[in-house]
Protein backbone atom coordinates (compact mmCIF):
# COMPACT_ATOMS: atom_id res chain seq x y z
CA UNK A 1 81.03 118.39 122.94
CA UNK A 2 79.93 119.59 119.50
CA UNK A 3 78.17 116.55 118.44
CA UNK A 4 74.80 115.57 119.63
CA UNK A 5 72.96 112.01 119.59
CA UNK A 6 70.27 112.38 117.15
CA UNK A 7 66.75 111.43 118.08
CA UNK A 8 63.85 110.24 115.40
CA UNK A 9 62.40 113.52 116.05
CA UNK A 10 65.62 114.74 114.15
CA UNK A 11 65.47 112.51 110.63
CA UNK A 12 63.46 115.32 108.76
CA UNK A 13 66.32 117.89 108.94
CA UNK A 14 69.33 115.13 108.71
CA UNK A 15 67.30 114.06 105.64
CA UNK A 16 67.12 117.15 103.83
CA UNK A 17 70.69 117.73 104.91
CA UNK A 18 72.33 114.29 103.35
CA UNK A 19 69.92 114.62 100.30
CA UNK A 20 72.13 118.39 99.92
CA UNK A 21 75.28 115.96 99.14
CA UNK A 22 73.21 112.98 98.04
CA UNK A 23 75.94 111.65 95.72
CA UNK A 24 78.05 110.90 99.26
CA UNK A 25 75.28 109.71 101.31
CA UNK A 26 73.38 107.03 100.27
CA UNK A 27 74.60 104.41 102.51
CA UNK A 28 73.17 106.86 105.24
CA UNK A 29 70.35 107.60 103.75
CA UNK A 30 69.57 104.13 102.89
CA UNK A 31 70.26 102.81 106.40
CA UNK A 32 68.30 105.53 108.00
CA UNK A 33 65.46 104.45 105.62
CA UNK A 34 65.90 100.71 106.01
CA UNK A 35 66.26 101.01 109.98
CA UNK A 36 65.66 104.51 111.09
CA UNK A 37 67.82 104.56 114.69
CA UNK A 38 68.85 102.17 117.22
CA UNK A 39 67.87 99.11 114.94
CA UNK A 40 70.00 96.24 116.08
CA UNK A 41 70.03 95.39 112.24
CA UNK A 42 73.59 94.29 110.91
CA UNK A 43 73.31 97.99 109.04
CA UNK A 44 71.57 99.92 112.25
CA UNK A 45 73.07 103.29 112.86
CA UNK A 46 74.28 105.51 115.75
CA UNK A 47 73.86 108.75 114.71
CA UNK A 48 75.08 112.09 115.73
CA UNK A 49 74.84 115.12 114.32
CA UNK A 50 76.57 119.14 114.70
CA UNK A 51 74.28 121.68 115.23
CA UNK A 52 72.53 122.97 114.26
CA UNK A 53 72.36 119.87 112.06
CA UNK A 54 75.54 121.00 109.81
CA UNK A 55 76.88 117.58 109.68
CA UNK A 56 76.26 114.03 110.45
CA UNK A 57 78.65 111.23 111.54
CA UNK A 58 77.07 107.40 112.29
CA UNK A 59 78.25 104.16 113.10
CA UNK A 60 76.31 100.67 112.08
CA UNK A 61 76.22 98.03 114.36
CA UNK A 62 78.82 96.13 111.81
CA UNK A 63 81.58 98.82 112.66
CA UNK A 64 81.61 100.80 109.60
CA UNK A 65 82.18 104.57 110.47
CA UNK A 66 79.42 106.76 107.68
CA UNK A 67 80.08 110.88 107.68
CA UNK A 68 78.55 113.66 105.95
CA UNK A 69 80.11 116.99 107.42
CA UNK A 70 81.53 119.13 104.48
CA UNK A 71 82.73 122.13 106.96
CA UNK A 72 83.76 119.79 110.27
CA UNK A 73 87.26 120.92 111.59
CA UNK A 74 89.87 119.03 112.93
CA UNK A 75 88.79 119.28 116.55
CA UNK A 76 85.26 117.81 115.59
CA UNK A 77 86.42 115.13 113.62
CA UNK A 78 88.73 114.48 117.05
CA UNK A 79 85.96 115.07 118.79
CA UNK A 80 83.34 112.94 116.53
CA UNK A 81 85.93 109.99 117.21
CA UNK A 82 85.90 109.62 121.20
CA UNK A 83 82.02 109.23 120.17
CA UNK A 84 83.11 106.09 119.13
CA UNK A 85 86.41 105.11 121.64
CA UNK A 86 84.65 101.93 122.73
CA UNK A 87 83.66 100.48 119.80
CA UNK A 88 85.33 98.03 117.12
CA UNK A 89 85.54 98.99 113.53
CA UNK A 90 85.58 97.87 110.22
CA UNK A 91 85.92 100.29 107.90
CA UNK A 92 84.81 103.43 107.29
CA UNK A 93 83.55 105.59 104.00
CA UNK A 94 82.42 108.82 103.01
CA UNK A 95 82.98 112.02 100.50
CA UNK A 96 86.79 111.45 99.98
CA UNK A 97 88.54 114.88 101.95
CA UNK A 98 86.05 114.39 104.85
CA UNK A 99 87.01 110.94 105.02
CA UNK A 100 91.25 111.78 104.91
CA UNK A 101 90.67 114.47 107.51
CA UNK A 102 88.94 112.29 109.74
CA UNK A 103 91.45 109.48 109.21
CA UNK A 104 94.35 112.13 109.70
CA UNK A 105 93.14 113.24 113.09
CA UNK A 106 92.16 110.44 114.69
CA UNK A 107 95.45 108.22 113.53
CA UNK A 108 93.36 106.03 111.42
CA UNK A 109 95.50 106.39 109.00
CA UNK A 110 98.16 104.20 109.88
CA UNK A 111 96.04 101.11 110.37
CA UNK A 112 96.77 98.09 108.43
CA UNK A 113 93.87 98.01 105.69
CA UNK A 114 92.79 95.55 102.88
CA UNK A 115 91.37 98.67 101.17
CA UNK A 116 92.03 102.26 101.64
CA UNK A 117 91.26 103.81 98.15
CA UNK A 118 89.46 107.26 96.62
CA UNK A 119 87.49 106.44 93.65
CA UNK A 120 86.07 108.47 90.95
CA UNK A 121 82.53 109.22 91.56
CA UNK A 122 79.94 109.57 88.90
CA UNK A 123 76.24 110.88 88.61
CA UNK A 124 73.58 110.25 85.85
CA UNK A 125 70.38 112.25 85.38
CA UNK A 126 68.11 109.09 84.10
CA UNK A 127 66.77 111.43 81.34
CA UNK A 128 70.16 111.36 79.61
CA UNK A 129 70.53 107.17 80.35
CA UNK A 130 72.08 106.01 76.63
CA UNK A 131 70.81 102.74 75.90
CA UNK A 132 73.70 100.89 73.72
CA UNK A 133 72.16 98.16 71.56
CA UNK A 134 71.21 95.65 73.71
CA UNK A 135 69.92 93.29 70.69
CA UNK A 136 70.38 89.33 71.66
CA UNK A 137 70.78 90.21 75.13
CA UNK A 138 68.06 89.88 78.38
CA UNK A 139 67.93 91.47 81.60
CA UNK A 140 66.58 88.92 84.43
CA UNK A 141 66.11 88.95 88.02
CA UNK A 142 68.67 87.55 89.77
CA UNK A 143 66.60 84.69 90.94
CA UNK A 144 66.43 83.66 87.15
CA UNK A 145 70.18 81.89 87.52
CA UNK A 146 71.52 79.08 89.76
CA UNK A 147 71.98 80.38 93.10
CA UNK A 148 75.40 78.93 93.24
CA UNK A 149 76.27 80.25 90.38
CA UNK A 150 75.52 84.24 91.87
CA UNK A 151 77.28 83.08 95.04
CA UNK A 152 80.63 82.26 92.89
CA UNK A 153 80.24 85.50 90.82
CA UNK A 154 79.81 87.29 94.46
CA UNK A 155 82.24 85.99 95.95
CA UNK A 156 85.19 86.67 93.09
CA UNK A 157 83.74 90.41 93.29
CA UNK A 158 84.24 90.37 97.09
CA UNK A 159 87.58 89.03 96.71
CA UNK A 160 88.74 90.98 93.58
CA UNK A 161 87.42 94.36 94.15
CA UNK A 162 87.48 94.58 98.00
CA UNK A 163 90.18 92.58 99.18
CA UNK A 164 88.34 90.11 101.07
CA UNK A 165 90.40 87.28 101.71
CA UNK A 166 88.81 84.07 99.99
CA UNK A 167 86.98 82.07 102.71
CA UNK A 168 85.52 85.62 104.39
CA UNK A 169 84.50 86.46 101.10
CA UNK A 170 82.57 82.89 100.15
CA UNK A 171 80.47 82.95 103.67
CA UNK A 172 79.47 86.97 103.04
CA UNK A 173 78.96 85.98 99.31
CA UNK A 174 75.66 83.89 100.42
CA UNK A 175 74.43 86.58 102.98
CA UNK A 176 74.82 88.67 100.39
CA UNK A 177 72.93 87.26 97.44
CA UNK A 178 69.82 85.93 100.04
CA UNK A 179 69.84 89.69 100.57
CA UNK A 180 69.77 91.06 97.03
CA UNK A 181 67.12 88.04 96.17
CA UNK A 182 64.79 89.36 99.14
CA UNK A 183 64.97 92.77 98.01
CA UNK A 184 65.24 92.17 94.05
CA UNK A 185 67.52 94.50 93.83
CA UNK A 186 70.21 92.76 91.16
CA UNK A 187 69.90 91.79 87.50
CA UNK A 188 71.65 89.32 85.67
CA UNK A 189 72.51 89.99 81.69
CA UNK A 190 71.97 86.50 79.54
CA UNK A 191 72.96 85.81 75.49
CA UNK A 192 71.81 83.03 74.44
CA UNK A 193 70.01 81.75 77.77
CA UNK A 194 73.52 81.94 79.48
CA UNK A 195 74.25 84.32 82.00
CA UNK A 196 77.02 86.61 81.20
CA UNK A 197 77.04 89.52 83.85
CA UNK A 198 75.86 90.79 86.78
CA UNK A 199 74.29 94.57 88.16
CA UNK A 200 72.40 96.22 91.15
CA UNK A 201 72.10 98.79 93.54
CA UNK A 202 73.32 98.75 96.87
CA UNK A 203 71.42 101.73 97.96
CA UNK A 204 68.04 103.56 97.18
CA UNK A 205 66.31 106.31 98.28
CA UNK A 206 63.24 107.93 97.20
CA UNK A 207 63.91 109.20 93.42
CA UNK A 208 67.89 107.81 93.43
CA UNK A 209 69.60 104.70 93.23
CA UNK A 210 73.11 103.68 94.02
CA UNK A 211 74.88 101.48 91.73
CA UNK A 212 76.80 98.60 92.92
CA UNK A 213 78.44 95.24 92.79
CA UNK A 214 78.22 95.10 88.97
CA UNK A 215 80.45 91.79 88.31
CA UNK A 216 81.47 90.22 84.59
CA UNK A 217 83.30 86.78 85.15
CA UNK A 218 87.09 87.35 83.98
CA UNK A 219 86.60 85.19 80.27
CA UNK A 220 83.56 87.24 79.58
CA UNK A 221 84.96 90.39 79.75
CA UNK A 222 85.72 93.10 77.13
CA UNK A 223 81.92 92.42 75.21
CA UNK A 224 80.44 95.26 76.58
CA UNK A 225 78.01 93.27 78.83
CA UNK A 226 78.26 94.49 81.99
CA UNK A 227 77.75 98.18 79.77
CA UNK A 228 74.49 96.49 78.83
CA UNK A 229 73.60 95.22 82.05
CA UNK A 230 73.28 98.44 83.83
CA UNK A 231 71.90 100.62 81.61
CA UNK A 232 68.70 98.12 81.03
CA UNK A 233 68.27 98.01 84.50
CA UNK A 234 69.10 102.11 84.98
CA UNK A 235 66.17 101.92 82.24
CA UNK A 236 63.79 99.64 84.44
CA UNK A 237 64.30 102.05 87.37
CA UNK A 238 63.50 105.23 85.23
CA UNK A 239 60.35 103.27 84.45
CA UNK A 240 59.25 103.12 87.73
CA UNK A 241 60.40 106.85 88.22
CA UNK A 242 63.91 106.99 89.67
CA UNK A 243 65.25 110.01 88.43
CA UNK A 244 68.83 109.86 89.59
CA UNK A 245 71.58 107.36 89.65
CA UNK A 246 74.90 107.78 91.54
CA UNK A 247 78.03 105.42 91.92
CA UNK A 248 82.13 105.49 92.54
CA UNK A 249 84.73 102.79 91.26
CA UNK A 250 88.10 102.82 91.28
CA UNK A 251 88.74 100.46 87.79
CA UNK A 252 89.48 102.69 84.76
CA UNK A 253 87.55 100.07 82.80
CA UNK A 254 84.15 100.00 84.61
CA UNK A 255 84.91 103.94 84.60
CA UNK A 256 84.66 104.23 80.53
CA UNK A 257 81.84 102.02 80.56
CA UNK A 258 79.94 104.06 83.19
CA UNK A 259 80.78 106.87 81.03
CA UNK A 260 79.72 105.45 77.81
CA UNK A 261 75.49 105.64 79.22
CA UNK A 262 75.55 108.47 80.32
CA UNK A 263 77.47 109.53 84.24
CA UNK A 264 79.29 112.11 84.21
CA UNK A 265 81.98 112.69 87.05
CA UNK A 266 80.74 113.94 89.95
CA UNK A 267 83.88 114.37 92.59
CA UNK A 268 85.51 111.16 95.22
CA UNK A 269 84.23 108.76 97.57
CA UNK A 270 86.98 107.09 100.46
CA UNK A 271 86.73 103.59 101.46
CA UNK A 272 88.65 102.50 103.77
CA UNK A 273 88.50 98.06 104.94
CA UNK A 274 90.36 97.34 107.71
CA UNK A 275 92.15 93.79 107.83
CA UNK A 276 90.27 91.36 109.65
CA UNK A 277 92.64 91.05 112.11
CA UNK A 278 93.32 95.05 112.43
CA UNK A 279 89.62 95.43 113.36
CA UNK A 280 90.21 97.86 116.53
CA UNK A 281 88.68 100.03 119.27
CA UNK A 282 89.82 103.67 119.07
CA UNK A 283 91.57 105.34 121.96
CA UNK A 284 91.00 109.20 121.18
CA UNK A 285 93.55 111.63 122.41
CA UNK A 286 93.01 115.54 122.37
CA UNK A 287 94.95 116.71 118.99
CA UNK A 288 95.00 121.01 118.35
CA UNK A 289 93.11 122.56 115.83
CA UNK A 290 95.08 122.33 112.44
């Protein structure tokens, strides 16, 4: 077997490994800093790695299948997935080839999904953040604006961007804001005392952030706010002396206006959501080197 369980005694060199491809990896590196291993946290990982730490491929206790092995073959992706023949999934995500290989091999492919998309990746050196007037605007904490109203603007995101079906995405929409309001980790834009958009990050390490869930309700959109959003609070984190910023999307739109501060494009990221009901265990079979 060329994968090995990793142990705590391990995290220094799978550290300095994911932090090589950091713009792939944050969701591992932010679980492993969140939870370290064998959390039973919703996000806990599994971990294994191929020596001598080359590559890393995790599972969270939610399902979701996290990889970071730019050289893996065929026969260790095969071999990476009878790691995980007992287990349900829901998803999995990752640098976009490693992520198709993985899928290829193992048969993944052909499960029904509610998303299975590569999206453009981007990176921004905070240094080079463009601020674009901001003038009438303000940046708040989330917990400045009705909870109700975040759980709405969450839950249309959920729906919209990920495919969750509506009444799945309205009950993750509240664990998902009581998350973001214990870690402060969103921002909502206001004009005029009324709040017009929303930003965060989803993930952050030590000097980098991930950007995320950065919502603008349908009837607000087109003004540039969501533009204006992030970069104020891609301006707060410089501040505090995050030095990196890192996201993917898949809507042209948000694309341009990513582009217009600053990120420049920085390669794919796969996700892949399978269907509720599709959620399945994997039954590996032995597949030849290709």
């Amino acid at each position: 077997m060329p994968w090995r369980l990793s142990q705590t005694e391990d995290l220094a060199q799978v550290e300095h490994l994911l932090r090589q491809h950091v713009q792939s990896s944050m969701f591992l590196l932010g679980n492993l800093l969140d939870h370290g291993l064998g959390s039973g946290a919703r996000h806990g990982l599994t971990l294994w790695q191929l020596e001598p730490c080359r590559g890393v491929f995790g599972i969270t206790n939610s399902g979701m299948v996290l990889m970071q092995a730019p050289d893996a073959t065929s026969r260790e992706w095969q071999a990476a997935a009878t790691l995980i023949a007992d287990r349900r999934l829901s998803g999995a995500s990752g640098e976009a080839a490693q992520l198709r290989r993985f899928l290829q091999v193992t048969g993944l492919d052909q499960v029904a999904a509610r998303k299975d998309e590569d999206e453009r990746s981007f990176r921004l050196e905070l240094s080079e953040l463009v601020l674009p007037e901001c003038d009438g605007t303000t940046l708040l904490p989330l917990s400045a604006i009705p909870r109700d109203t975040a759980v709405a603007w969450r839950s249309a995101y959920l729906a919209e961007a990920l495919g969750t079906p509506v009444d799945e995405a309205a009950v993750t929409a509240v664990k998902n804001i009581d998350a973001y309001l214990s870690r402060d980790s969103h921002r909502v834009l206001t004009v005029e005392g009324q709040p017009v958009a929303m930003t965060g990050f989803n993930a952050e390490v030590p000097g980098v952030v991930q950007v995320g869930g950065v919502y603008t309700p349908p009837h607000l959109r087109g003004r540039g706010y969501a533009r204006r959003a992030l970069a104020l609070h891609l301006a707060q984190a410089r501040a505090r002396g995050v030095e990196q910023a890192v996201l993917f999307t898949g809507n042209p739109a948000a694309a341009r206006a990513y582009q217009s501060v600053g990120f420049q494009p920085a390669g794919a990221y796969g996700l892949l959501l399978f269907d509720a009901a599709q959620t399945l265990c994997i039954s590996a079979q032995s597949q030849e080197e290709t």
